[in-house]
Protein backbone atom coordinates (compact mmCIF):
# COMPACT_ATOMS: atom_id res chain seq x y z
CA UNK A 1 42.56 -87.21 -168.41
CA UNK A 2 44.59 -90.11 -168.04
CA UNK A 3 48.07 -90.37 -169.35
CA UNK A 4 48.82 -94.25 -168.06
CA UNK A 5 47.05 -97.02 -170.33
CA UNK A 6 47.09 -100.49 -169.74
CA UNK A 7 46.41 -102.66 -172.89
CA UNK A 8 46.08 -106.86 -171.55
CA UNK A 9 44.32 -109.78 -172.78
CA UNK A 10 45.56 -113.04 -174.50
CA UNK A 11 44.79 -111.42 -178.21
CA UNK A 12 48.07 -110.27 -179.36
CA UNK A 13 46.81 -109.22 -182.38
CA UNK A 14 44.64 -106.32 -181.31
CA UNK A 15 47.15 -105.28 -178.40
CA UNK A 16 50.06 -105.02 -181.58
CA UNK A 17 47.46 -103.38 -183.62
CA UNK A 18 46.19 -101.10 -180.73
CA UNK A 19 49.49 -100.38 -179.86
CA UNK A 20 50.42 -99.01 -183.40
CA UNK A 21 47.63 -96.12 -182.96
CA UNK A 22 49.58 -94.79 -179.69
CA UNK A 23 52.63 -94.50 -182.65
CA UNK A 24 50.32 -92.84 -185.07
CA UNK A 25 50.13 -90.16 -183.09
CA UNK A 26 53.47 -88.84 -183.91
CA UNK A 27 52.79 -88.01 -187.64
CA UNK A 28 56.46 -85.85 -187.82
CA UNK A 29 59.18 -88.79 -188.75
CA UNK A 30 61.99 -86.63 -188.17
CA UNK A 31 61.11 -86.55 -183.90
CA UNK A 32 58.83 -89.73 -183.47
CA UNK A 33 61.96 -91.73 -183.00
CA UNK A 34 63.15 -89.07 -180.16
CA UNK A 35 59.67 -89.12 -178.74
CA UNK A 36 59.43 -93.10 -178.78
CA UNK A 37 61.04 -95.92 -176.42
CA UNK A 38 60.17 -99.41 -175.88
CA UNK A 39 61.23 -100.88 -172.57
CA UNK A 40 61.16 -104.42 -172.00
CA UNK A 41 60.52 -104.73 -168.17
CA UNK A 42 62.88 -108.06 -167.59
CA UNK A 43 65.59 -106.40 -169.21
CA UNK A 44 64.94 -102.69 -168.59
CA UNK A 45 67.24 -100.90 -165.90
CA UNK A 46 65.75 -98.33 -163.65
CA UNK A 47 67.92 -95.72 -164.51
CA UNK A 48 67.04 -96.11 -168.21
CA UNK A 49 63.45 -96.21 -167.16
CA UNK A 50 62.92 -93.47 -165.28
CA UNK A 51 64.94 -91.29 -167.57
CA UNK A 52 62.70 -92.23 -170.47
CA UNK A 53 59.90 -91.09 -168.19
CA UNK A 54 60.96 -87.99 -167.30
CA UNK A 55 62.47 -87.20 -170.68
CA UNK A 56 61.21 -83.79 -171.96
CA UNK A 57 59.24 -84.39 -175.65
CA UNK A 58 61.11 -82.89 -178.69
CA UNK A 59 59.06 -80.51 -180.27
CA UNK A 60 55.86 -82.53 -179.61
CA UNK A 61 53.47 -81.89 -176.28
CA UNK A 62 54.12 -85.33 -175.24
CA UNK A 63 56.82 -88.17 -175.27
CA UNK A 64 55.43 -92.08 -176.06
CA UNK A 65 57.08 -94.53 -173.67
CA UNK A 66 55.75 -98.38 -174.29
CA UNK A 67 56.53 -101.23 -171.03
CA UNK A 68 56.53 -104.66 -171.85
CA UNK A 69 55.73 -107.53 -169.40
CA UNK A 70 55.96 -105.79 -166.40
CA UNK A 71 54.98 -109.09 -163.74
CA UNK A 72 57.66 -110.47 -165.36
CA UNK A 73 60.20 -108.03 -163.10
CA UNK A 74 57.33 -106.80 -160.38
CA UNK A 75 56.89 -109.77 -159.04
CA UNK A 76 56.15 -109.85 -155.79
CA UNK A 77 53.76 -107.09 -153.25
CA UNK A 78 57.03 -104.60 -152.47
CA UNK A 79 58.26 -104.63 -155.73
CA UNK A 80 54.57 -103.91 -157.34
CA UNK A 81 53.50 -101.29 -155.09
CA UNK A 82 56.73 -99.60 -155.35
CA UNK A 83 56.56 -99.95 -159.30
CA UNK A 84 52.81 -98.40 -158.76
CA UNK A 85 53.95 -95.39 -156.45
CA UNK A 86 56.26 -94.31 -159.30
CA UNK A 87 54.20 -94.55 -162.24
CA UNK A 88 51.62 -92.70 -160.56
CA UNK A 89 53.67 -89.84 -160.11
CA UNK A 90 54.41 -89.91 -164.02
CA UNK A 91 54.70 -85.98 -165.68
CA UNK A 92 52.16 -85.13 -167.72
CA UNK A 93 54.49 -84.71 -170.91
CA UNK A 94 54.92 -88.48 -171.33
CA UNK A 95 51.61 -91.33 -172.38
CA UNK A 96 52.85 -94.22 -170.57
CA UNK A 97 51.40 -97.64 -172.60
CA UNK A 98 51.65 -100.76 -170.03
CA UNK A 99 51.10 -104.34 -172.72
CA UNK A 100 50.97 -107.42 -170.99
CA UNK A 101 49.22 -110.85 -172.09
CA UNK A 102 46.68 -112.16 -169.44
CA UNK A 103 44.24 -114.83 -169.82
CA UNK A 104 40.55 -113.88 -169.37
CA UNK A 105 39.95 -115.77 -165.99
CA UNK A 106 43.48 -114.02 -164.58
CA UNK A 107 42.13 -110.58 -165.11
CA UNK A 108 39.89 -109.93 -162.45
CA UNK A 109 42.43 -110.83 -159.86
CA UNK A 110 45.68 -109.69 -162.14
CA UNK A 111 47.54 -106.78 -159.58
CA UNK A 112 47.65 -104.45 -162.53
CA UNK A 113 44.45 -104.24 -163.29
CA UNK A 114 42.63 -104.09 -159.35
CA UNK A 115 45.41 -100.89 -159.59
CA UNK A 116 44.14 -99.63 -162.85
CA UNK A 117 40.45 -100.06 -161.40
CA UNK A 118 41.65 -98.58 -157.99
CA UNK A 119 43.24 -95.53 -159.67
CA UNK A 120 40.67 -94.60 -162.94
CA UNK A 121 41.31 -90.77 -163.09
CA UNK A 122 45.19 -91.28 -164.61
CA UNK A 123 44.84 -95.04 -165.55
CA UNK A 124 42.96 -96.63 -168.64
CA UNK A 125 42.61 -99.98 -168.86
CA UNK A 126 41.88 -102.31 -172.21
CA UNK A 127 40.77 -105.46 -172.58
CA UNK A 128 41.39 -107.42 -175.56
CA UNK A 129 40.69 -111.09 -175.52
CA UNK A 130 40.20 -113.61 -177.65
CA UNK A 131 37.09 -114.19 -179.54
CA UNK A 132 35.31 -117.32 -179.17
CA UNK A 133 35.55 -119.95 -181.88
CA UNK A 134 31.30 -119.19 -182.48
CA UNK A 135 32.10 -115.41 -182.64
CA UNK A 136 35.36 -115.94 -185.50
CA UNK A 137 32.90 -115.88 -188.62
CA UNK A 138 31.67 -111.74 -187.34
CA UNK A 139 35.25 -111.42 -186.39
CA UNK A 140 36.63 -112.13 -189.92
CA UNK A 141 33.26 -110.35 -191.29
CA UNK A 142 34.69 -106.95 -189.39
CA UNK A 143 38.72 -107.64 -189.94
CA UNK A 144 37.63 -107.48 -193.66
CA UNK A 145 36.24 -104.46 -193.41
CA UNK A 146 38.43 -102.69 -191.61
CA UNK A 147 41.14 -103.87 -194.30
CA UNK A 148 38.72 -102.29 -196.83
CA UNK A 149 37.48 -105.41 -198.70
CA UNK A 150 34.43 -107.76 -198.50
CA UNK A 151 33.54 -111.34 -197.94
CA UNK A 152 30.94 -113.63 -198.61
CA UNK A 153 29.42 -115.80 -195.27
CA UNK A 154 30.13 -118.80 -196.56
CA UNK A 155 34.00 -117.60 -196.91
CA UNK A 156 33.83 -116.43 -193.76
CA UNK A 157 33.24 -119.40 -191.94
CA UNK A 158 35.15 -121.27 -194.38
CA UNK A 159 38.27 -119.13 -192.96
CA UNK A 160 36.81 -119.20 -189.75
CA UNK A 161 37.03 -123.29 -189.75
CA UNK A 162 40.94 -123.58 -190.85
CA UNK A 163 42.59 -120.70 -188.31
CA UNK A 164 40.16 -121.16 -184.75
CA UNK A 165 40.78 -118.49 -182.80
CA UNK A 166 44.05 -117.09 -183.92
CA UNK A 167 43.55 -113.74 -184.93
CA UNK A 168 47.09 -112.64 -186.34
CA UNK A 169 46.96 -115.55 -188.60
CA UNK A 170 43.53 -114.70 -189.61
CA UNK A 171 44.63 -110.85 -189.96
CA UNK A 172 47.78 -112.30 -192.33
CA UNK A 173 45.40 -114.67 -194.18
CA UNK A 174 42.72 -112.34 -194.76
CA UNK A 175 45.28 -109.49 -196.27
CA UNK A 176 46.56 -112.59 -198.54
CA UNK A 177 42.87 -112.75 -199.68
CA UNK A 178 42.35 -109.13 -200.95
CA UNK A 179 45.51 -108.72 -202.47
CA UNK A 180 44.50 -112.22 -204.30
CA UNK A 181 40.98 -110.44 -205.37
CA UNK A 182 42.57 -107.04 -205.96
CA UNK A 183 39.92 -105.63 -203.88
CA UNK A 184 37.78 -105.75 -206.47
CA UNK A 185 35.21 -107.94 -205.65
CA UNK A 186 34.09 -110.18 -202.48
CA UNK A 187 36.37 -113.15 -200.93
CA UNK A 188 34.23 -116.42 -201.94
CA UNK A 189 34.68 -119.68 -200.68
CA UNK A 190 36.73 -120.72 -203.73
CA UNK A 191 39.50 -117.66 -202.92
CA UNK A 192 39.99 -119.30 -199.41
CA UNK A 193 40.54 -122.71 -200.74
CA UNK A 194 43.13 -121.85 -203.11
CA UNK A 195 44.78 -119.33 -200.79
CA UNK A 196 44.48 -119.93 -197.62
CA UNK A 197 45.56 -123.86 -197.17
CA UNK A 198 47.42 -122.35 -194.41
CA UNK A 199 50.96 -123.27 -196.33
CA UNK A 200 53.04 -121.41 -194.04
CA UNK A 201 51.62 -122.75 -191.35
CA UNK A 202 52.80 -126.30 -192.52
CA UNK A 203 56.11 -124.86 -193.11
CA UNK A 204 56.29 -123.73 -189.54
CA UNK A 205 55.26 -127.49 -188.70
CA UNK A 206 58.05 -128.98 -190.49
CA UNK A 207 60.77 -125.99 -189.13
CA UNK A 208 59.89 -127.31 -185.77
CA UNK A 209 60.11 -130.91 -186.74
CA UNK A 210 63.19 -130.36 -187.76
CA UNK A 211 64.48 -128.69 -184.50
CA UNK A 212 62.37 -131.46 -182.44
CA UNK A 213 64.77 -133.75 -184.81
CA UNK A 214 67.95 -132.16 -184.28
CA UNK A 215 68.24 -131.54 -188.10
CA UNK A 216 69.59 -128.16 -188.39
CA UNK A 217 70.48 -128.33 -192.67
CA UNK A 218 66.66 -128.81 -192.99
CA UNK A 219 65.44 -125.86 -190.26
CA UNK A 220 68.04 -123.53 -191.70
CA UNK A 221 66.50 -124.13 -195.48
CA UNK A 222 63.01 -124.00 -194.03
CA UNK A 223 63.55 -121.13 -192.65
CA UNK A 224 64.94 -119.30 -195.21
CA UNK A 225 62.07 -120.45 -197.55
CA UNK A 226 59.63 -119.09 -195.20
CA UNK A 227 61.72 -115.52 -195.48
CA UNK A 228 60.90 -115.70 -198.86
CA UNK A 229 57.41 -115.43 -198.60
CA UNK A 230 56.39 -114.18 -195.33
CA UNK A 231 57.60 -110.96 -193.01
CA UNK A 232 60.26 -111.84 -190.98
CA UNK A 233 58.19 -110.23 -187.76
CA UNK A 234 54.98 -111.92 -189.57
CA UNK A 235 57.11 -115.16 -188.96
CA UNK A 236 58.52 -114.80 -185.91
CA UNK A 237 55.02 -114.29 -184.28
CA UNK A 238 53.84 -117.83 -186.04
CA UNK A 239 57.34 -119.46 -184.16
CA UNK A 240 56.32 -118.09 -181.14
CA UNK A 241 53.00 -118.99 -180.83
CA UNK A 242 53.82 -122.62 -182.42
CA UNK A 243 55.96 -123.36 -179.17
CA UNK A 244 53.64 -121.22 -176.92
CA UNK A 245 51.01 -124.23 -178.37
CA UNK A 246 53.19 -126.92 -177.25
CA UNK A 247 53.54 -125.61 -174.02
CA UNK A 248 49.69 -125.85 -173.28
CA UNK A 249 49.35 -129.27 -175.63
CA UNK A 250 52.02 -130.88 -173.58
CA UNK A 251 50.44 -129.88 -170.52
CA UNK A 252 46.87 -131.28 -171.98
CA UNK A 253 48.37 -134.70 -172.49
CA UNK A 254 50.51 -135.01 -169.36
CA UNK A 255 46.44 -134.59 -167.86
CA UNK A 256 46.16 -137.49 -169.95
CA UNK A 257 43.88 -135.27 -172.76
CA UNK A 258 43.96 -136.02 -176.87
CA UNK A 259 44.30 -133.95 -179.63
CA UNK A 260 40.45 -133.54 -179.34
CA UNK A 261 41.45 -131.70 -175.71
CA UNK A 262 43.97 -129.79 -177.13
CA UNK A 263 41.51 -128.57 -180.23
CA UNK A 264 39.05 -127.59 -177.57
CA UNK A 265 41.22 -126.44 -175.08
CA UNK A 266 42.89 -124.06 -177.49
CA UNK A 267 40.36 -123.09 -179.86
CA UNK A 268 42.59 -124.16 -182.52
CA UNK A 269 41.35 -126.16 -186.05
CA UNK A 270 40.97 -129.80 -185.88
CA UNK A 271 44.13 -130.06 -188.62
CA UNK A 272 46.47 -127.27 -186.12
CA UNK A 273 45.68 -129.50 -183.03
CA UNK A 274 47.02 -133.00 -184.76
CA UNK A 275 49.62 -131.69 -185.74
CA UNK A 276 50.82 -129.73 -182.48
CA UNK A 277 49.43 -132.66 -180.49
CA UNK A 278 52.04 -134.78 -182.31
CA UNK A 279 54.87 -132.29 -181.93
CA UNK A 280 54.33 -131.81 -177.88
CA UNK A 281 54.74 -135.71 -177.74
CA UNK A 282 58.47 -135.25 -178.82
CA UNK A 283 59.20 -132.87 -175.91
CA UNK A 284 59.58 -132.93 -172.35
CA UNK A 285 57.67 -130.26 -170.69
CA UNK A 286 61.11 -128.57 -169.74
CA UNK A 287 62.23 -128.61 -172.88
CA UNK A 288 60.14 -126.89 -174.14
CA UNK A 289 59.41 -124.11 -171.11
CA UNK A 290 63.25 -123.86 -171.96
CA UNK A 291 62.95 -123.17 -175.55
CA UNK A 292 60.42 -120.76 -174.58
CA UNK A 293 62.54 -119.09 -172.51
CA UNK A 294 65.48 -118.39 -175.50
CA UNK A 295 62.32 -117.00 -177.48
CA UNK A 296 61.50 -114.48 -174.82
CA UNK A 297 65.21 -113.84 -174.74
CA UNK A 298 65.17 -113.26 -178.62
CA UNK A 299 62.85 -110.64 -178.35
CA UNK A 300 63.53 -108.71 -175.79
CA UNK A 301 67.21 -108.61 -177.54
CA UNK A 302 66.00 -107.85 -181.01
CA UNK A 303 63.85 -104.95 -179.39
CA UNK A 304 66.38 -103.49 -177.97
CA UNK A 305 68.46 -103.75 -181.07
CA UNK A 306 71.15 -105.81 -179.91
CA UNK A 307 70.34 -108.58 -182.55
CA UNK A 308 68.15 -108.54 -185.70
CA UNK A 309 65.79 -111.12 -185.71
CA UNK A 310 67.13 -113.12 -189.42
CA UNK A 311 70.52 -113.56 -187.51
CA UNK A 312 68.37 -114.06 -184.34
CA UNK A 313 66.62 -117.59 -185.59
CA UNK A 314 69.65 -118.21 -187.57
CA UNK A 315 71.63 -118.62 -183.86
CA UNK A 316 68.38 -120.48 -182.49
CA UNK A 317 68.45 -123.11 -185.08
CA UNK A 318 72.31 -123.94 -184.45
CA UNK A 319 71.64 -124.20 -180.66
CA UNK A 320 68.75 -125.93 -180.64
CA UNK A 321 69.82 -128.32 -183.96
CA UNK A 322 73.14 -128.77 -181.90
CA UNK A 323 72.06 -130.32 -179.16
């Protein structure tokens, strides 16, 4: 029975989601938190690694520990097959969960996963990628489901059209949707019209105009606007992705693509890809690999509870509004 999984794939969504049924399997809130630690590998130490491993549970048969990113610190052939040696030799009283994103044509060659394939009798490995923008309508179709509510086809698609491939958004959107029809009857068409014109979205737009424009007065009331009306984890994961988006859209037009390119390219709707196209015109491809960097920074800090992530974006805005 294996007690190492590996969860990778470029869907964050359904790695978050997948990740909070390894946590539902501590139903006692008085010793999940004891039997529970998240370890970001870039900032983990070994010490505080390996005793987290070999932690004995509190009154449960087995301890949760959850690794972030670990190519991020493994990074070369001694430091991976060392990393691999240990884990192996993991106790049985502890379910180690390995997350790390990976883009479908990385996977087959990806060191974790030939070790995964290498070693099947304690490790589990889980793909989740991306649907394809054909495949988003049965997607959405399912997502609904699973969230205990129906939609019509023609919905379906409708909502299928305005978020592409991004399946937290769609997972956001589509929980907007019930709670708009109470559950009570089927999403139409109409419903995604006059909820879903992706508002928050635009808002994230403008936040990052702002920073593009050095104008922190406007970021800071953006952002707190958006607090107002979405999850500040909800958000954080739309700020994240936005500048992940400009990464790749930047790199499409340096290769002298369009916004076309970049709506293909990233299986994002016609309306997302404008306006990131136009955004990634105002950086510098280090800019924004820098900026990316802070983000990374961000969360492996508010993780670790160093920082909570309102004061978190609060500090990003004057830094990058400052400049």
């Amino acid at each position: 029975m294996p007690n190492i999984f590996i969860l990778y794939g470029n869907d964050e969504f359904a790695i978050t989601r997948r990740l909070k049924d390894f946590e539902s399997d501590f139903t006692d809130p008085t010793t999940a938190g004891m039997n529970t630690a998240h370890l970001e590998a870039r900032s983990v130490s070994e010490d505080d690694f390996n005793n987290a491993l070999n932690a004995m549970p509190f009154l449960a048969p087995k301890r949760l520990v959850v690794l972030s990113n670990p190519s991020a610190k493994y990074n070369n052939v001694g430091t991976r097959k060392k990393f691999e040696e240990y884990i192996s030799k993991a106790p049985d009283s502890v379910k180690l969960v390995i997350h790390e994103l990976i883009e479908p044509k990385e996977a087959e060659k990806h060191w974790l996963i030939k070790w995964a394939a290498k070693n099947a009798s304690i490790v589990k490995a889980q793909a989740f990628m991306l649907p394809r923008q054909k495949e988003m309508q049965g997607w959405i179709v399912n997502e609904v489901k699973k969230q205990d509510g129906k939609i019509e086809p023609a919905a379906a698609s409708k909502l299928a059209e305005m978020v592409g491939v991004d399946t937290r958004q769609a997972g956001m959107e589509i929980s907007k949707l019930l709670a708009y029809v109470n559950w009570a009857r089927p999403i139409q068409g109409s419903d995604v019209e006059a909820v879903c014109i992706v508002t928050s979205q635009q808002s994230v737009f403008d936040f990052v105009d702002a920073l593009s424009q050095g104008n922190g007065k406007v970021a800071q009331k953006l952002l707190h606007r958006l607090l107002e009306n979405e999850e500040v984890f909800s958000l954080w994961g739309m700020v994240v992705r936005q500048f992940r988006l400009l990464i790749q859209a930047r790199e499409i037009l340096d290769g002298r693509g369009n916004k076309d390119d970049v709506a293909r390219a990233l299986g994002v709707h016609p309306f997302v890809a404008e306006k990131t196209t136009g955004q990634a015109g105002r950086f510098s491809i280090e800019a924004l690999e820098s900026i990316y960097r802070k983000l990374l920074t961000i969360d492996e800090r508010v993780k670790t509870s160093q920082i909570t992530l309102e004061l978190a974006l609060d500090m990003l805005i004057a830094e990058l509004a400052g400049k």
